[in-house]
PDB file of N, CA and C in Angstrom:
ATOM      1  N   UNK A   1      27.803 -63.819 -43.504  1.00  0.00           N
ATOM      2  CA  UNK A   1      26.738 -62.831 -43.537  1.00  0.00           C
ATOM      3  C   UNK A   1      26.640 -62.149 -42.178  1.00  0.00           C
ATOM      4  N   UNK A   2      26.455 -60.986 -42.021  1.00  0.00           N
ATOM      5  CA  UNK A   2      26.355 -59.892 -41.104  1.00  0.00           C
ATOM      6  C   UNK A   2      24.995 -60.206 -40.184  1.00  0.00           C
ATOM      7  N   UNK A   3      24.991 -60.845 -39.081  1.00  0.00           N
ATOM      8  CA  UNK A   3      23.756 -61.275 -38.237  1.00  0.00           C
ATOM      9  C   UNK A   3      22.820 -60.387 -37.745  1.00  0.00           C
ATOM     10  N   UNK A   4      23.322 -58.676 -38.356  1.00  0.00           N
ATOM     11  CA  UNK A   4      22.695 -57.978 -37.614  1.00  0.00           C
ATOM     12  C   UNK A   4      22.217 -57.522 -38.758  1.00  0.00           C
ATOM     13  N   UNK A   5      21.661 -57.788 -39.972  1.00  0.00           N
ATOM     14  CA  UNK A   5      21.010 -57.412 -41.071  1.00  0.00           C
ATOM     15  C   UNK A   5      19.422 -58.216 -41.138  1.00  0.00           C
ATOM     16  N   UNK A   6      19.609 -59.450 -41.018  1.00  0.00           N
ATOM     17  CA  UNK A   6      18.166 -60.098 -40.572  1.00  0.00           C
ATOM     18  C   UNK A   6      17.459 -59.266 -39.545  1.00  0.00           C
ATOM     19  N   UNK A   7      18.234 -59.295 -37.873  1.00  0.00           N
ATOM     20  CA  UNK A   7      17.478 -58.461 -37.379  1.00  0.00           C
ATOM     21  C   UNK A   7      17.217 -57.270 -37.223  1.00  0.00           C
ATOM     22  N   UNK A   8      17.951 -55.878 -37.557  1.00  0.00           N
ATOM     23  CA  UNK A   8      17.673 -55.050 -38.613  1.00  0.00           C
ATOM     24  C   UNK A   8      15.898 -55.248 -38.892  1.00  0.00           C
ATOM     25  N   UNK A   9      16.281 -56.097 -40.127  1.00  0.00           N
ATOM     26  CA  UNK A   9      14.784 -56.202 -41.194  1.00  0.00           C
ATOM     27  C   UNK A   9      14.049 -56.584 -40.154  1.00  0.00           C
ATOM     28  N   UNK A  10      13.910 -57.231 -39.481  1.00  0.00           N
ATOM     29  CA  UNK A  10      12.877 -57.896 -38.641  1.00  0.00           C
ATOM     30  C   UNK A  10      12.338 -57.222 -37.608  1.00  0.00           C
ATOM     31  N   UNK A  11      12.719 -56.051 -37.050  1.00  0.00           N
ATOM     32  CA  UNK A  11      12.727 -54.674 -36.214  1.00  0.00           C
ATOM     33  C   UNK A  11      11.927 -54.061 -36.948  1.00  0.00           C
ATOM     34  N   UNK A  12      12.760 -53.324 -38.413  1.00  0.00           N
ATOM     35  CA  UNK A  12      11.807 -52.891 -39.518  1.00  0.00           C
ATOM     36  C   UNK A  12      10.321 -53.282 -39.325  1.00  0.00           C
ATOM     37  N   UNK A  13       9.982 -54.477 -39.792  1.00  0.00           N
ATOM     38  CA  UNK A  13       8.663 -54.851 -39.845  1.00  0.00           C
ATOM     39  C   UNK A  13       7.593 -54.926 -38.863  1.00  0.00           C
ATOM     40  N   UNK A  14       8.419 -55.151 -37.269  1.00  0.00           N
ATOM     41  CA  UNK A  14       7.757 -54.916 -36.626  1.00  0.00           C
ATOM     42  C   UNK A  14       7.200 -53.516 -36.180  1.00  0.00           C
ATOM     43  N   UNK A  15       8.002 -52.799 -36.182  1.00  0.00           N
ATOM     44  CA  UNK A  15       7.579 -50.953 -36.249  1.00  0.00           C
ATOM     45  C   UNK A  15       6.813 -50.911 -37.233  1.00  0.00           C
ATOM     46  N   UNK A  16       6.620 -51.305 -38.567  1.00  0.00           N
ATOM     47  CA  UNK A  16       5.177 -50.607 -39.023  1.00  0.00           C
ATOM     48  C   UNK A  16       3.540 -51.338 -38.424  1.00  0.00           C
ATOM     49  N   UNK A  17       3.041 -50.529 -38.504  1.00  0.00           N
ATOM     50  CA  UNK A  17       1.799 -50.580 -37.835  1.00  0.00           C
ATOM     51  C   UNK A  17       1.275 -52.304 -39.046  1.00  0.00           C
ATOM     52  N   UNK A  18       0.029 -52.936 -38.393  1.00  0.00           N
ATOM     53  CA  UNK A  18      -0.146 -53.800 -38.649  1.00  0.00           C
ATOM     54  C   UNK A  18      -1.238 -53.464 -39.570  1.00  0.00           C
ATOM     55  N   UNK A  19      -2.104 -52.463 -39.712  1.00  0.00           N
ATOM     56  CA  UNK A  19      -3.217 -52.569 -40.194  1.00  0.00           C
ATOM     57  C   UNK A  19      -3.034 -50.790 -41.009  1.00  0.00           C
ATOM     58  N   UNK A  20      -3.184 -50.519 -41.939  1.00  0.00           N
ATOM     59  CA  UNK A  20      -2.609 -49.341 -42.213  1.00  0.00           C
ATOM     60  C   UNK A  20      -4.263 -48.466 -42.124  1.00  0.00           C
ATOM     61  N   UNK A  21      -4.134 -46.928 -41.489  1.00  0.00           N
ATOM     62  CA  UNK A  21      -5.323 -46.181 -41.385  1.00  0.00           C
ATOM     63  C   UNK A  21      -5.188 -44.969 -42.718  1.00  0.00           C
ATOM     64  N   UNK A  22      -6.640 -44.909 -42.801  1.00  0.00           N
ATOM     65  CA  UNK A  22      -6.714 -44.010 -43.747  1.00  0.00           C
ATOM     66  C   UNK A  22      -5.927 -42.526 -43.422  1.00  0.00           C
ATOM     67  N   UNK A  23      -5.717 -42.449 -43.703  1.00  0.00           N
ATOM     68  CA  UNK A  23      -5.101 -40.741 -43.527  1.00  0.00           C
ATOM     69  C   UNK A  23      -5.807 -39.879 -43.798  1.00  0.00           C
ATOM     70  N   UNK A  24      -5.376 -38.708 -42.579  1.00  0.00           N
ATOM     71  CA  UNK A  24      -6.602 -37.342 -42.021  1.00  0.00           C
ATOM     72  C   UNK A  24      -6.763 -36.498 -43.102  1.00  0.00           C
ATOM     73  N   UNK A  25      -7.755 -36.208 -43.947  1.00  0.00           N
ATOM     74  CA  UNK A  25      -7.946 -35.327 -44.751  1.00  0.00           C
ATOM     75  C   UNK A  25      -9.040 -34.251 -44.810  1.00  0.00           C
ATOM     76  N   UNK A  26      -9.215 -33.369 -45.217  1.00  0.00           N
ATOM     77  CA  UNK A  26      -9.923 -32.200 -44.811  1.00  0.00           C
ATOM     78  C   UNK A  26     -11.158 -32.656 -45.320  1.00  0.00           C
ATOM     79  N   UNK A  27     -11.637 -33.208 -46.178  1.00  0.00           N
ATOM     80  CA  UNK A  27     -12.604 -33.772 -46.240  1.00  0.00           C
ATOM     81  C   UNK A  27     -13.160 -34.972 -45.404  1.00  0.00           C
ATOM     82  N   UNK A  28     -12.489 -35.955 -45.196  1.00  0.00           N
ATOM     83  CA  UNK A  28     -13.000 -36.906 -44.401  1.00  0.00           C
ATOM     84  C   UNK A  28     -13.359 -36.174 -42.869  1.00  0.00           C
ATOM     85  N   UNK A  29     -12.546 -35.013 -42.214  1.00  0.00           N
ATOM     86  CA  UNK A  29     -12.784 -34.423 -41.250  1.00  0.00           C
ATOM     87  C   UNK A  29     -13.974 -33.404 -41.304  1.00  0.00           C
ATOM     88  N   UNK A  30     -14.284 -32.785 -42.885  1.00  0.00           N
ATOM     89  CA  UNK A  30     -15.725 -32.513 -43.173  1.00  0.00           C
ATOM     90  C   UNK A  30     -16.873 -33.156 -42.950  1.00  0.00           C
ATOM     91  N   UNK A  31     -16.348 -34.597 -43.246  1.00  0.00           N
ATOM     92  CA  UNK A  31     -17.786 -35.708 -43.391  1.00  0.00           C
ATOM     93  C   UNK A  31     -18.091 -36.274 -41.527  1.00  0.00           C
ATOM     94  N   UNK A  32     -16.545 -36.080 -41.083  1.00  0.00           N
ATOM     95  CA  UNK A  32     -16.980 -35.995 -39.402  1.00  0.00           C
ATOM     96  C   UNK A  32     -17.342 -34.838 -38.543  1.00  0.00           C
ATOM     97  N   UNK A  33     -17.792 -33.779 -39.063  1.00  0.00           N
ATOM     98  CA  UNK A  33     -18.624 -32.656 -38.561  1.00  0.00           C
ATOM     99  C   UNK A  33     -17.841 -31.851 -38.361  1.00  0.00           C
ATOM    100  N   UNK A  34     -16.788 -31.630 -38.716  1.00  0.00           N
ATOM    101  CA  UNK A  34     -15.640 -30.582 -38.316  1.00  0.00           C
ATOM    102  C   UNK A  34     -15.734 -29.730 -39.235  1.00  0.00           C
ATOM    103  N   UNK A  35     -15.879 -28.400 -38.611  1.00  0.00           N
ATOM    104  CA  UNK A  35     -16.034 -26.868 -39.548  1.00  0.00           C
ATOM    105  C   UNK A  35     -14.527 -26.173 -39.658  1.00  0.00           C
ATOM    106  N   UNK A  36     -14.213 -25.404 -40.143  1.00  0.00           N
ATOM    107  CA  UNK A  36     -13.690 -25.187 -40.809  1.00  0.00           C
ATOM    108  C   UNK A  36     -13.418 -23.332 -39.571  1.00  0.00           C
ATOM    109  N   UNK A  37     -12.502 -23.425 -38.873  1.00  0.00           N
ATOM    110  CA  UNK A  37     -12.990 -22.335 -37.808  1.00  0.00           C
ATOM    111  C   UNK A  37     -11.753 -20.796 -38.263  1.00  0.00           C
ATOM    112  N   UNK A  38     -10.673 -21.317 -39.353  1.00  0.00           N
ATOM    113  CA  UNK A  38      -9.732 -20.312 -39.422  1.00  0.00           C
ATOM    114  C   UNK A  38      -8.798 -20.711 -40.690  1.00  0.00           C
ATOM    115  N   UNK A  39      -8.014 -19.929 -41.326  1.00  0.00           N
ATOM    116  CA  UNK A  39      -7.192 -20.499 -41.847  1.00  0.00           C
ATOM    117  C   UNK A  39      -5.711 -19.118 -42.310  1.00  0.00           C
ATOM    118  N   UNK A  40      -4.626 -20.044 -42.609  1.00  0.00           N
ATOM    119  CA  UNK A  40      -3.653 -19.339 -42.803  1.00  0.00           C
ATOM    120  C   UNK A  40      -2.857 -19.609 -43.560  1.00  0.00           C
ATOM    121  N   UNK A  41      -1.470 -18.600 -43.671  1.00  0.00           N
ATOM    122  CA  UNK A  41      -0.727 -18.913 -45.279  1.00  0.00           C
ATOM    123  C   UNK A  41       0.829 -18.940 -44.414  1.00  0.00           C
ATOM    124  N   UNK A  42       1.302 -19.792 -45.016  1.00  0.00           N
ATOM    125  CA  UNK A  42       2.390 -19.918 -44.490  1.00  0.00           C
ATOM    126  C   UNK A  42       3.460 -21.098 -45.913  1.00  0.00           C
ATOM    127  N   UNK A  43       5.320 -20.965 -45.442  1.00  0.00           N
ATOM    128  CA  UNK A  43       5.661 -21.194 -46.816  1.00  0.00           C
ATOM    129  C   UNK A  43       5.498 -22.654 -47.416  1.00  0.00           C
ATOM    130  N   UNK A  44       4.516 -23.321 -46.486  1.00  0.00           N
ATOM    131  CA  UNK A  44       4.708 -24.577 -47.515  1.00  0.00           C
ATOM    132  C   UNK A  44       3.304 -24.762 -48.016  1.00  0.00           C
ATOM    133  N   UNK A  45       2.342 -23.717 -48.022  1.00  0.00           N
ATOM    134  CA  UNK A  45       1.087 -23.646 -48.508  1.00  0.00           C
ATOM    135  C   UNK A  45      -0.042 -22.712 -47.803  1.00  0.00           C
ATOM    136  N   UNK A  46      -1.416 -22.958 -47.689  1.00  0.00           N
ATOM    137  CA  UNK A  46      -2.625 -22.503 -46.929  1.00  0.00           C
ATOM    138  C   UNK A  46      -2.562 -23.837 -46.298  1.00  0.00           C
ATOM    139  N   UNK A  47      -2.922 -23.046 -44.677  1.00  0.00           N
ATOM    140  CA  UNK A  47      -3.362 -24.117 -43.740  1.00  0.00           C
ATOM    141  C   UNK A  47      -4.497 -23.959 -43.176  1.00  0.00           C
ATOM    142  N   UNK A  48      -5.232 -24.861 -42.962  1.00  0.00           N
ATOM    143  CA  UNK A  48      -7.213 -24.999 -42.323  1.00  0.00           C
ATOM    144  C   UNK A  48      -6.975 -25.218 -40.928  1.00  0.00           C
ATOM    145  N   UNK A  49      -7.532 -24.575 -40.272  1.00  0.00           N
ATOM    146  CA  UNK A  49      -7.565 -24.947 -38.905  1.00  0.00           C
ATOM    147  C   UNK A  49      -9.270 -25.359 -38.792  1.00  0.00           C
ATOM    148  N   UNK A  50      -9.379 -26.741 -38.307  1.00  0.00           N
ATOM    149  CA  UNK A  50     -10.922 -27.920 -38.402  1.00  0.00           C
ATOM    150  C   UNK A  50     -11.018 -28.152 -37.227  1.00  0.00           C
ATOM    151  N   UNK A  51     -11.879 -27.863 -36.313  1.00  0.00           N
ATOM    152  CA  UNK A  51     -12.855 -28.084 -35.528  1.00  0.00           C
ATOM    153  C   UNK A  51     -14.016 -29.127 -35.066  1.00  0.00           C
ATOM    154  N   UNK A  52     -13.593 -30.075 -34.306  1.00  0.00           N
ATOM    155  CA  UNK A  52     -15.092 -30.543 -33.624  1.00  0.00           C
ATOM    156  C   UNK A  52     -15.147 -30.347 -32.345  1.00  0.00           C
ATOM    157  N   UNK A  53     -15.965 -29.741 -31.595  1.00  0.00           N
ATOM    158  CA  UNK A  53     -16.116 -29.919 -29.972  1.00  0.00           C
ATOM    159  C   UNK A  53     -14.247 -29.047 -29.620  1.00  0.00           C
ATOM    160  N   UNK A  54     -13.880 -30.197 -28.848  1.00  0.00           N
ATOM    161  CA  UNK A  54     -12.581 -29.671 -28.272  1.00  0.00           C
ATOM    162  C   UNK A  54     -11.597 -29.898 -29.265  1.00  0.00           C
ATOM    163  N   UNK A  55     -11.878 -31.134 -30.146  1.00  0.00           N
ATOM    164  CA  UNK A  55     -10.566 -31.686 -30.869  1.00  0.00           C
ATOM    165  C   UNK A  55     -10.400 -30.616 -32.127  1.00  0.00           C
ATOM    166  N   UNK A  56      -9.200 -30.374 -32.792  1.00  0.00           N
ATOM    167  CA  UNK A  56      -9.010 -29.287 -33.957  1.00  0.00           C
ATOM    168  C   UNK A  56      -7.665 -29.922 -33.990  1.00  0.00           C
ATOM    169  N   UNK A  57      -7.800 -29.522 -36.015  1.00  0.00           N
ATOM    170  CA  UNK A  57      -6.811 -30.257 -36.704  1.00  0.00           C
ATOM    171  C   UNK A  57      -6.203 -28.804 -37.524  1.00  0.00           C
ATOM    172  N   UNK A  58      -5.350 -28.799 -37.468  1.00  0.00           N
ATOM    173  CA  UNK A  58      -4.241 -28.338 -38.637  1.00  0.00           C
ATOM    174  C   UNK A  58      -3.673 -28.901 -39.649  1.00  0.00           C
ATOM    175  N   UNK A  59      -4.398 -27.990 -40.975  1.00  0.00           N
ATOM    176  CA  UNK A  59      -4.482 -29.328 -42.614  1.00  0.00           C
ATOM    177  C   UNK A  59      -4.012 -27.983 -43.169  1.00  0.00           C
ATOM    178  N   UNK A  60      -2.593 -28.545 -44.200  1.00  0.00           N
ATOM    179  CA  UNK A  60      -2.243 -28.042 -45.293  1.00  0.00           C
ATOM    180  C   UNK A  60      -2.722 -28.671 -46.705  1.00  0.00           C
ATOM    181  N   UNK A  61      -3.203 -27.453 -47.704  1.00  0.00           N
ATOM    182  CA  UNK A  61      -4.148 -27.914 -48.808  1.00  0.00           C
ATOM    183  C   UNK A  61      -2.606 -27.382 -50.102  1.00  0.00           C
ATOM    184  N   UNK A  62      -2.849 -28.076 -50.731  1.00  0.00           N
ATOM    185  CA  UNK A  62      -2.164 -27.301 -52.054  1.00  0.00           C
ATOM    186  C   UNK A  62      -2.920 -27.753 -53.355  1.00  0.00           C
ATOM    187  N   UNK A  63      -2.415 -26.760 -54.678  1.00  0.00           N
ATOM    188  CA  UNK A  63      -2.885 -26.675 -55.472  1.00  0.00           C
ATOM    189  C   UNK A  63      -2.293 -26.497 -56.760  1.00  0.00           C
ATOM    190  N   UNK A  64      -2.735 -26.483 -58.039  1.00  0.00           N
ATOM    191  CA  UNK A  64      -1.928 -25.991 -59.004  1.00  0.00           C
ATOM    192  C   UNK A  64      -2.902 -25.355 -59.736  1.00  0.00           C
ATOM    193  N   UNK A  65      -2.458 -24.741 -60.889  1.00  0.00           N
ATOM    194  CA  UNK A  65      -3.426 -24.345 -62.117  1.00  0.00           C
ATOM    195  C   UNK A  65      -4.396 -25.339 -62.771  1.00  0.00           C
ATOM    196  N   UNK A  66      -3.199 -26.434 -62.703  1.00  0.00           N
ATOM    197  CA  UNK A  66      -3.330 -27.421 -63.823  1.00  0.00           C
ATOM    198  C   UNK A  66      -4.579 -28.932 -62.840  1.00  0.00           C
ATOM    199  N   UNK A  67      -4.563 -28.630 -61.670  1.00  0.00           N
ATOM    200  CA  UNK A  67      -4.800 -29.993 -60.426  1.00  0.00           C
ATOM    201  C   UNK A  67      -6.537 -29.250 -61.122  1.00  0.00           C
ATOM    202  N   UNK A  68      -7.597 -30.341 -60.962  1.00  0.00           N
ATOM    203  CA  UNK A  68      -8.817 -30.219 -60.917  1.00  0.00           C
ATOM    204  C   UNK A  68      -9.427 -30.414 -59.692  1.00  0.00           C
ATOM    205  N   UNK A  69      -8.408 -30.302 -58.210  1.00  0.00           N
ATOM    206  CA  UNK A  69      -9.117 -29.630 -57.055  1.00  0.00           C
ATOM    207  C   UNK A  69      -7.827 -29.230 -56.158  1.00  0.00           C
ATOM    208  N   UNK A  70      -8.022 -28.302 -55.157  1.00  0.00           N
ATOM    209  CA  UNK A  70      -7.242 -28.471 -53.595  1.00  0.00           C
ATOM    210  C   UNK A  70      -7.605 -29.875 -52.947  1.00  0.00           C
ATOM    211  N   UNK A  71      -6.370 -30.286 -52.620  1.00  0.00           N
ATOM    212  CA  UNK A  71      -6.253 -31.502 -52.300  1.00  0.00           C
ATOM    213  C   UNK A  71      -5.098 -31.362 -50.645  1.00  0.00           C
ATOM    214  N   UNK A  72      -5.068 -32.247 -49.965  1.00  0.00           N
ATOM    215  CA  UNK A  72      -4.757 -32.092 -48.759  1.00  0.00           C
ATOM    216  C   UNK A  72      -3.457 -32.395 -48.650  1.00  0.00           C
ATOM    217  N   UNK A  73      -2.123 -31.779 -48.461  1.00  0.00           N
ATOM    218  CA  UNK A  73      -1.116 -32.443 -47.973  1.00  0.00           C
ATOM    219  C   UNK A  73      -0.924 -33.200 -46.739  1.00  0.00           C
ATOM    220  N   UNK A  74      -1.283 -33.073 -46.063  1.00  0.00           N
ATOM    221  CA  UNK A  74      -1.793 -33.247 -44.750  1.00  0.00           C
ATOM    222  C   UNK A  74      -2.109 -32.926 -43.416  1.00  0.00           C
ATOM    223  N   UNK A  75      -2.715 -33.678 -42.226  1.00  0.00           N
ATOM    224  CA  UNK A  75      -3.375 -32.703 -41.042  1.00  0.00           C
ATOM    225  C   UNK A  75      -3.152 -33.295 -40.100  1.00  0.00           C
ATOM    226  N   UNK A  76      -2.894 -32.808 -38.944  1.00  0.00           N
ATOM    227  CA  UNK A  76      -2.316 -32.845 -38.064  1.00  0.00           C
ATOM    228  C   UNK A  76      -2.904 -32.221 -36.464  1.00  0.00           C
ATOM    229  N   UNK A  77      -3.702 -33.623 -35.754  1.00  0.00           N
ATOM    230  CA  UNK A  77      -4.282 -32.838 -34.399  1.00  0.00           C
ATOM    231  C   UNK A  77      -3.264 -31.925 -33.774  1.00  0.00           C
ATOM    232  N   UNK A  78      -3.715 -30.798 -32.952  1.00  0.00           N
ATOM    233  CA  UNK A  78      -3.443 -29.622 -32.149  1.00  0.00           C
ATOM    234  C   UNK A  78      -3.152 -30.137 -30.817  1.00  0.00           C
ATOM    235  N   UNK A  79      -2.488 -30.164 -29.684  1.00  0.00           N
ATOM    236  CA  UNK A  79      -2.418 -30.794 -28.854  1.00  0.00           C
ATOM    237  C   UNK A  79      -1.775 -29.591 -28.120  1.00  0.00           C
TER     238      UNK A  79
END
């Protein structure tokens, strides 16, 4: 057996995070006071530019006919 396949996997596991976080969504960044200061179209959807104080996030939303809301692909602090 190939000795470098155990540790491999064992590298693997240590790189993922230990405790997994919710992921940034335009709503949860609603419910933390962040307004909603711009937004734009670009080809992989509409993007929100979200606001608190100094910090601002860039969130792509998509949608369908058929989806019963805009829902968040995801967002991404501005740095």
């Amino acid at each position: 057996m190939n000795a470098a396949v155990p540790i491999t996997a064992a590298l693997a596991v240590l790189a993922t995070p230990a405790v997994a976080t919710e992921s940034v969504t335009v709503e949860n960044l609603l419910a933390q006071d962040y307004v909603v200061v711009g937004a734009i179209t670009s080809p992989i959807g509409p993007g929100l530019l979200l606001q608190e104080k100094q910090k601002l996030y860039l969130c792509f939303v998509s949608e369908t006919p058929q989806s019963a809301a805009v829902t968040t692909r995801y967002c991404k602090p501005v740095k």
